[in-house]
C-alpha atoms as a PDB file:
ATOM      1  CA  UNK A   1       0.000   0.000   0.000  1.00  0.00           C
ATOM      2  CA  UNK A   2       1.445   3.391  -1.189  1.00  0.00           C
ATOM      3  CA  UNK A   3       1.016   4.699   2.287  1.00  0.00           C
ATOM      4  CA  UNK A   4       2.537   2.311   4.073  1.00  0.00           C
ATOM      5  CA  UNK A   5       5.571   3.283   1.547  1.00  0.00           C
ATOM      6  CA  UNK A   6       5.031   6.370   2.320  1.00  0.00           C
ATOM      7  CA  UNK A   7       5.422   6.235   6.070  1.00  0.00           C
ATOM      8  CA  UNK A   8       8.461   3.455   5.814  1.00  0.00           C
ATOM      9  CA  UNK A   9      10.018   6.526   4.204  1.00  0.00           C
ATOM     10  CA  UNK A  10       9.349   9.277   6.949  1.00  0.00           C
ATOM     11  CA  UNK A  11      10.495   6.502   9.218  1.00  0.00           C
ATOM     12  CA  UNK A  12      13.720   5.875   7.472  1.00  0.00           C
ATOM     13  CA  UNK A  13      14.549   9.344   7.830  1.00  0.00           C
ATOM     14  CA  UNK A  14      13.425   9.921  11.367  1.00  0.00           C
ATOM     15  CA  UNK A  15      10.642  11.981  10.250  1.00  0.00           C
ATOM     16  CA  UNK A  16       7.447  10.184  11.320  1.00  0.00           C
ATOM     17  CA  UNK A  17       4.221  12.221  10.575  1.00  0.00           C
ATOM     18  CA  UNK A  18       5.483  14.698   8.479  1.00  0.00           C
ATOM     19  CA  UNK A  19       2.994  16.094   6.096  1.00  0.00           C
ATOM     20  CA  UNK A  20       3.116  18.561   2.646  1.00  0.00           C
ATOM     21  CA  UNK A  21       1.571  19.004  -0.113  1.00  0.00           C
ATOM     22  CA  UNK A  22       3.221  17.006  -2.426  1.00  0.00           C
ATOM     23  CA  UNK A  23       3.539  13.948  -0.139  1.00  0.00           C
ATOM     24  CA  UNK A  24      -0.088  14.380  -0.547  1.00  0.00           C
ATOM     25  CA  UNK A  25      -0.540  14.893  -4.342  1.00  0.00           C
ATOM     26  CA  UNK A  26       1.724  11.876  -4.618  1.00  0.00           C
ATOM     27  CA  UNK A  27      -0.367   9.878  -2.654  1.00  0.00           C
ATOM     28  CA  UNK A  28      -3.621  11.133  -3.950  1.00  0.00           C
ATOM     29  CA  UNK A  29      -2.509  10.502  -7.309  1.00  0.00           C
ATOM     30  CA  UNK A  30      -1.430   6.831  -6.820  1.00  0.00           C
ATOM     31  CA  UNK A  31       1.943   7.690  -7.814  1.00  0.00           C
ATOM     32  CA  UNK A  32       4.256   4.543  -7.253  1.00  0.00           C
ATOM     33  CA  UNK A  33       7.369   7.322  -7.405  1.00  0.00           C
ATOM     34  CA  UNK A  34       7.389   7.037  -3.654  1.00  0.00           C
ATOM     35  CA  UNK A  35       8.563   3.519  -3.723  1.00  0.00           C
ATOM     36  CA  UNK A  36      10.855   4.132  -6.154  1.00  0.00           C
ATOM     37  CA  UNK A  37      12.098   7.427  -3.748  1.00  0.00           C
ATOM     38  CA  UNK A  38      12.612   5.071  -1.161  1.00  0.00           C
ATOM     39  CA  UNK A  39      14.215   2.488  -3.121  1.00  0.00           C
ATOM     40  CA  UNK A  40      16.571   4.353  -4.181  1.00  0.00           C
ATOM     41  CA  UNK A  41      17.410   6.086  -0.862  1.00  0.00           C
ATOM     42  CA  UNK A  42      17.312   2.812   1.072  1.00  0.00           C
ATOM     43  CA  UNK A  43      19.902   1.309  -1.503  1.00  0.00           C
ATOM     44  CA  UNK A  44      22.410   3.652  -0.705  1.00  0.00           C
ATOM     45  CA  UNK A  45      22.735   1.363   2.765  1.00  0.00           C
ATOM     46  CA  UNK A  46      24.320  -1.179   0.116  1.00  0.00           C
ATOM     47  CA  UNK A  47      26.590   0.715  -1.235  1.00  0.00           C
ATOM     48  CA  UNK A  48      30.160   0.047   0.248  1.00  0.00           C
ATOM     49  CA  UNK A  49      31.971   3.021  -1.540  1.00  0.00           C
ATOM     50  CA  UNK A  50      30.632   5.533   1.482  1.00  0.00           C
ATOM     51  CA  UNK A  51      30.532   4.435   5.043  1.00  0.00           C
ATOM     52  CA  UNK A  52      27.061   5.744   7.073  1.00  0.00           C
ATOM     53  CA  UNK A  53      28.682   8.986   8.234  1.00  0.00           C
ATOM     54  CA  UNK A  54      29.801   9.874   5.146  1.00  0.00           C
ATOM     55  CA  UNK A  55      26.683   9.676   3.436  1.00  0.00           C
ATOM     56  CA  UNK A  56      25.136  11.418   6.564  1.00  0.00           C
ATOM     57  CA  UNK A  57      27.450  14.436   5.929  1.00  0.00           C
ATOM     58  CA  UNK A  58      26.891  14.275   2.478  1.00  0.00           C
ATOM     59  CA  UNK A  59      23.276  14.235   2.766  1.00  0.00           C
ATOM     60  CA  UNK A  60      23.210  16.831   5.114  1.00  0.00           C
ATOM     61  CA  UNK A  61      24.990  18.928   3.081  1.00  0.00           C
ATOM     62  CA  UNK A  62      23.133  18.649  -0.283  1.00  0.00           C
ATOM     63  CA  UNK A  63      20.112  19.266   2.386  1.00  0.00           C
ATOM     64  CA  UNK A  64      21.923  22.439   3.197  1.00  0.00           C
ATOM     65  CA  UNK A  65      22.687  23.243  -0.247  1.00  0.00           C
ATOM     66  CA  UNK A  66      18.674  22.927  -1.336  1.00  0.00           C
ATOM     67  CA  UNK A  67      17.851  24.744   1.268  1.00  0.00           C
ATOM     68  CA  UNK A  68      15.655  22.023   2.609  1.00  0.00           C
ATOM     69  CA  UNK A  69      15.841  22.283   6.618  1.00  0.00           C
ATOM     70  CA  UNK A  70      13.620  19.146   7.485  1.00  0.00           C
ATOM     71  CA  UNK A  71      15.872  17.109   6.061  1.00  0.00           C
ATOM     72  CA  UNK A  72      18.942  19.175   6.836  1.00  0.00           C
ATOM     73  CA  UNK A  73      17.925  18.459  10.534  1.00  0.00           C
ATOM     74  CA  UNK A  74      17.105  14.354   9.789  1.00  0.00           C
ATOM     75  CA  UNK A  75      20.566  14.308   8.400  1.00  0.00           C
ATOM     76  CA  UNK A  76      21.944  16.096  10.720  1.00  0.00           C
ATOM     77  CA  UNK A  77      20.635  13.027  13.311  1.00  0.00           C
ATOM     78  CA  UNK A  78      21.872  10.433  11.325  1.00  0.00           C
ATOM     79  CA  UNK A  79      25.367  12.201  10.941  1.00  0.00           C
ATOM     80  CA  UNK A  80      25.472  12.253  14.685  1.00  0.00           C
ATOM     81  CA  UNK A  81      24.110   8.818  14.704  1.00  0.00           C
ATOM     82  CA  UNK A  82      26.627   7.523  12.743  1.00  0.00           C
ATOM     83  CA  UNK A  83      29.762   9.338  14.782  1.00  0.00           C
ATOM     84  CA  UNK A  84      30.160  12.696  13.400  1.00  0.00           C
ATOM     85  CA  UNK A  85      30.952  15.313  15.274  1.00  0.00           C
ATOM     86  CA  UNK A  86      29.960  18.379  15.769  1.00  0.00           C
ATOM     87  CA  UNK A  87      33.384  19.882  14.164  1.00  0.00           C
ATOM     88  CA  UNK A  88      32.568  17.737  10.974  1.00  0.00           C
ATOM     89  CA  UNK A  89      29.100  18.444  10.775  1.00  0.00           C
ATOM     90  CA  UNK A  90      29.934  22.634  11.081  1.00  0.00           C
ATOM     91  CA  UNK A  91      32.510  22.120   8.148  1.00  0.00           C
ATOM     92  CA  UNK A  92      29.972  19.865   5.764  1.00  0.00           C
ATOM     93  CA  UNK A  93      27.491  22.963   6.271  1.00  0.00           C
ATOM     94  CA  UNK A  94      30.743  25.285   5.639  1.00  0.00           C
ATOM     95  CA  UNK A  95      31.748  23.384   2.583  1.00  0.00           C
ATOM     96  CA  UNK A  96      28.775  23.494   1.232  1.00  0.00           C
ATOM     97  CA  UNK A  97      28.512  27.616   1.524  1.00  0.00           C
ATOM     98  CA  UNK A  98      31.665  27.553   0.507  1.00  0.00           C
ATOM     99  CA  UNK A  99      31.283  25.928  -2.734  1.00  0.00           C
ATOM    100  CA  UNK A 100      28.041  27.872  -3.661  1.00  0.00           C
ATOM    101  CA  UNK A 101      30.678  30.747  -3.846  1.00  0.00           C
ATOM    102  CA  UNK A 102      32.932  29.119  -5.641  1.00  0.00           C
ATOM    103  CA  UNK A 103      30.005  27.406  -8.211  1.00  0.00           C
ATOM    104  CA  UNK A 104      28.414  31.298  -8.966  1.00  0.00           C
ATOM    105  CA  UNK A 105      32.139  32.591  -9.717  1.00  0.00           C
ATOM    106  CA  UNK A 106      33.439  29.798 -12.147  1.00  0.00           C
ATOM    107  CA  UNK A 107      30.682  28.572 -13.849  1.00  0.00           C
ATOM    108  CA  UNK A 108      30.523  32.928 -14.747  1.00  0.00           C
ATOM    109  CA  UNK A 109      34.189  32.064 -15.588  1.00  0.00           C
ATOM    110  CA  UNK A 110      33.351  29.440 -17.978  1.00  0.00           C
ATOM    111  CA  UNK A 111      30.391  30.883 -18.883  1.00  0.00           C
ATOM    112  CA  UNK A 112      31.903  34.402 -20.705  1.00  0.00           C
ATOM    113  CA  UNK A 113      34.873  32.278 -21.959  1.00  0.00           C
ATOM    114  CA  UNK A 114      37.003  35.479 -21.346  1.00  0.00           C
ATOM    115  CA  UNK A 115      40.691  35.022 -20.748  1.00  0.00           C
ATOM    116  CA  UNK A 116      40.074  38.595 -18.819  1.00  0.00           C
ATOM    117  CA  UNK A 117      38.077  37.171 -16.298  1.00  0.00           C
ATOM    118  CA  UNK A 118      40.285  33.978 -16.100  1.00  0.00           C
ATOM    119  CA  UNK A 119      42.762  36.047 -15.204  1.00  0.00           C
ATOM    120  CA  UNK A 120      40.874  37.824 -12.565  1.00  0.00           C
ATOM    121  CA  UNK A 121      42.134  36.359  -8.657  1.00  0.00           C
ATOM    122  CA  UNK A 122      38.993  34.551  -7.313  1.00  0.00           C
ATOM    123  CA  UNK A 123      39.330  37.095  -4.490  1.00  0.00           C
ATOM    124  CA  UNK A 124      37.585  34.531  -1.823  1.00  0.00           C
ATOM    125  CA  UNK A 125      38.707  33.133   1.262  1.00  0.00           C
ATOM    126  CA  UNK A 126      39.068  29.506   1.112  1.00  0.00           C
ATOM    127  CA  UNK A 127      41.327  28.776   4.299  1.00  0.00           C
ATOM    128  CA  UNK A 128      38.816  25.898   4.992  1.00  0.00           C
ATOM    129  CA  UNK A 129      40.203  23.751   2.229  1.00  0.00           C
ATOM    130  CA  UNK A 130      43.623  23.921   3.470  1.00  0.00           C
ATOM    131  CA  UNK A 131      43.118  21.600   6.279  1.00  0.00           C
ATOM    132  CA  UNK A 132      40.007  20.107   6.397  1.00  0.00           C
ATOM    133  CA  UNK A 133      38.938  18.556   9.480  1.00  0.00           C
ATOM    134  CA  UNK A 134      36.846  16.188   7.275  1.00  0.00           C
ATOM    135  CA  UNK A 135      40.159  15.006   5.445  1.00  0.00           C
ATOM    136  CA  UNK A 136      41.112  16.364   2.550  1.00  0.00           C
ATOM    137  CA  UNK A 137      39.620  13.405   0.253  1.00  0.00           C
ATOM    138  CA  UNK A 138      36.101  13.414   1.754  1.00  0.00           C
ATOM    139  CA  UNK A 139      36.352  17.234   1.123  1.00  0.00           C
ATOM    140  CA  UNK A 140      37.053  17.147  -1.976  1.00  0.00           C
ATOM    141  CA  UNK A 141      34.541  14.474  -2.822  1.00  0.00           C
ATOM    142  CA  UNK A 142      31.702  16.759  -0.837  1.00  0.00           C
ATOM    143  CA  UNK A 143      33.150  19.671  -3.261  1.00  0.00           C
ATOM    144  CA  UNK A 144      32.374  17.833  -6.228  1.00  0.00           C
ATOM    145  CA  UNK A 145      28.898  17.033  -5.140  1.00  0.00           C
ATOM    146  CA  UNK A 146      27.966  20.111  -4.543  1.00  0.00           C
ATOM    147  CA  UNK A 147      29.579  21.373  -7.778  1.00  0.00           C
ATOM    148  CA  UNK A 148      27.792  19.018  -9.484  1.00  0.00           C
ATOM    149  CA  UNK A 149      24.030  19.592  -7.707  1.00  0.00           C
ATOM    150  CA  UNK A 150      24.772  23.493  -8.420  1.00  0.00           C
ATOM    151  CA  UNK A 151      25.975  22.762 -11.897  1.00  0.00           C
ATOM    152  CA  UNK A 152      29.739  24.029 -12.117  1.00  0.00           C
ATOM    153  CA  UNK A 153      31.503  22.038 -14.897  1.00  0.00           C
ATOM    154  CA  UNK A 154      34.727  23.918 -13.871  1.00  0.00           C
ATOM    155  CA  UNK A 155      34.637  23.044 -10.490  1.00  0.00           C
ATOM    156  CA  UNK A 156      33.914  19.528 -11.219  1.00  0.00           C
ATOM    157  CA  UNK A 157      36.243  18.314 -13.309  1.00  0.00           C
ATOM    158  CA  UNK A 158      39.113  20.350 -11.206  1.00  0.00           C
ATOM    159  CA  UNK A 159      37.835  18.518  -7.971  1.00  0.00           C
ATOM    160  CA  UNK A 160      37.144  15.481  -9.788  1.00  0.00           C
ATOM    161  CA  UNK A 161      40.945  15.508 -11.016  1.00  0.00           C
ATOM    162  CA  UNK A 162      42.126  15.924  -7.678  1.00  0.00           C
ATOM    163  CA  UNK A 163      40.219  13.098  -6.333  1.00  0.00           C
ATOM    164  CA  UNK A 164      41.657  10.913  -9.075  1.00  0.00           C
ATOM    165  CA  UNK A 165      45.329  12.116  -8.158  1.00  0.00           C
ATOM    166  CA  UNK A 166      44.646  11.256  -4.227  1.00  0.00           C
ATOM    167  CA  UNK A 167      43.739   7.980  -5.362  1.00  0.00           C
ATOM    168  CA  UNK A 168      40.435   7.924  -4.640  1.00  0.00           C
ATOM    169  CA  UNK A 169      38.217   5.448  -7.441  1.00  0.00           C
ATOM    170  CA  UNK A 170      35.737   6.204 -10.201  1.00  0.00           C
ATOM    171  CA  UNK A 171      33.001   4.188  -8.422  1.00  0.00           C
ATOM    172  CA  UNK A 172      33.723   6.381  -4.714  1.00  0.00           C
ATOM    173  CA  UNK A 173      32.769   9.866  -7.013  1.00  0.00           C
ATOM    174  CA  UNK A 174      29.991   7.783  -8.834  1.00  0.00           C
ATOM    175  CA  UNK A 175      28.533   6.628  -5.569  1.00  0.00           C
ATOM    176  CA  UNK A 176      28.909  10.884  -4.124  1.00  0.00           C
ATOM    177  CA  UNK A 177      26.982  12.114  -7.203  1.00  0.00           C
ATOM    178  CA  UNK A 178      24.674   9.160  -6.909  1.00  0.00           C
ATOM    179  CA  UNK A 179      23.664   9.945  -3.565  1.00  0.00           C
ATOM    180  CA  UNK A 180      23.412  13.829  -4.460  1.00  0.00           C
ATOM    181  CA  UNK A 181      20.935  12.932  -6.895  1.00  0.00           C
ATOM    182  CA  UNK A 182      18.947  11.013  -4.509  1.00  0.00           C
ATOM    183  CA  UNK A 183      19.097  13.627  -1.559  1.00  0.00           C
ATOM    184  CA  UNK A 184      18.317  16.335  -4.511  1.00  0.00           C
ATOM    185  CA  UNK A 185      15.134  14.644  -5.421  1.00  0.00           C
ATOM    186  CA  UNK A 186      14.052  13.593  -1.766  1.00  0.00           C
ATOM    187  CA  UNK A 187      14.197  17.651  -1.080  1.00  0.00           C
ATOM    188  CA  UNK A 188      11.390  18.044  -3.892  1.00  0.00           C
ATOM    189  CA  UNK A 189       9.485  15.714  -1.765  1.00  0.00           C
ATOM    190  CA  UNK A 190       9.906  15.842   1.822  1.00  0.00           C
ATOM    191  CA  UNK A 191       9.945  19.668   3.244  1.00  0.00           C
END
């Protein structure tokens, strides 16, 4: 039954009873999308490329990044949940502002195509990046994901490439954007 679905959902996330709109319209139309939404959210627990609190901080972040505070605050749970402290969650939220800077700046870079603005120094402070207390992989790999929800192809491919040089595989990144895309979708959702 789709509302059963429904509320396995809100469960999952530590959100019993919450109610909007579109929940509704989805359930009022007989839309089977919300078993697909929590398929796919539930098989992230199977994927072995991100441990819990990784995909708790990523989560949370993309949350963050959406805007999306009822599931920035379920995310914010499991993060803790899952070991995170409160050091990493502050720097997820502060990557993710970070980035949005970052995302509005280049993509304008590689939008005009102008060696003048190229040539321009970024002019932002990015002492977070230096020494993340994340690590500097799972940084990186949060960077690209929220490059890639805000739509950056700069900043994608350079953290991308920098992920690749730290060793870090094809499948970890796949499994980051994957998740993104899931947590991007949920916000649409659950609010």
């Amino acid at each position: 039954m789709l509302v059963d679905t429904k509320n396995d959902l809100l469960v999952d996330l530590g959100l019993e009873g919450v109610e909007n709109p579109t929940i509704q319209a989805l359930l009022e139309g007989e839309s089977r999308y919300l078993k697909d939404l929590r398929m796919n959210l539930s098989g992230m627990k199977r994927v072995k490329e991100l441990n819990a609190k990784e995909q708790a901080l990523m989560a949370l972040a993309i949350a963050n990044n959406e805007g999306n505070e009822v599931l920035e605050t379920a995310f914010t749970s499991k993060a803790v949940e899952a070991g995170a402290t409160k050091e990493e969650i502050a720097e997820a939220l502060a990557c993710t502002s970070l980035l949005s800077a970052n995302n509005v700046l280049y993509r304008f870079r590689h939008f005009m195509g102008r060696e003048s603005y190229d040539r321009m120094p970024a002019g932002l402070r990015m002492n977070i990046m230096t020494n993340p207390v994340l690590g500097k992989e799972f940084f990186e790999l949060l960077s690209t994901a929220i490059s890639a929800v805000n739509g950056c192809e700069m900043c994608i491919q350079s953290h991308e490439a920098s992920l690749l040089k730290m060793g870090t595989s094809e499948k970890r990144v796949w499994a980051s954007i994957r998740l993104s895309a899931i947590i991007v979708s949920l916000c649409k959702v659950v609010y």
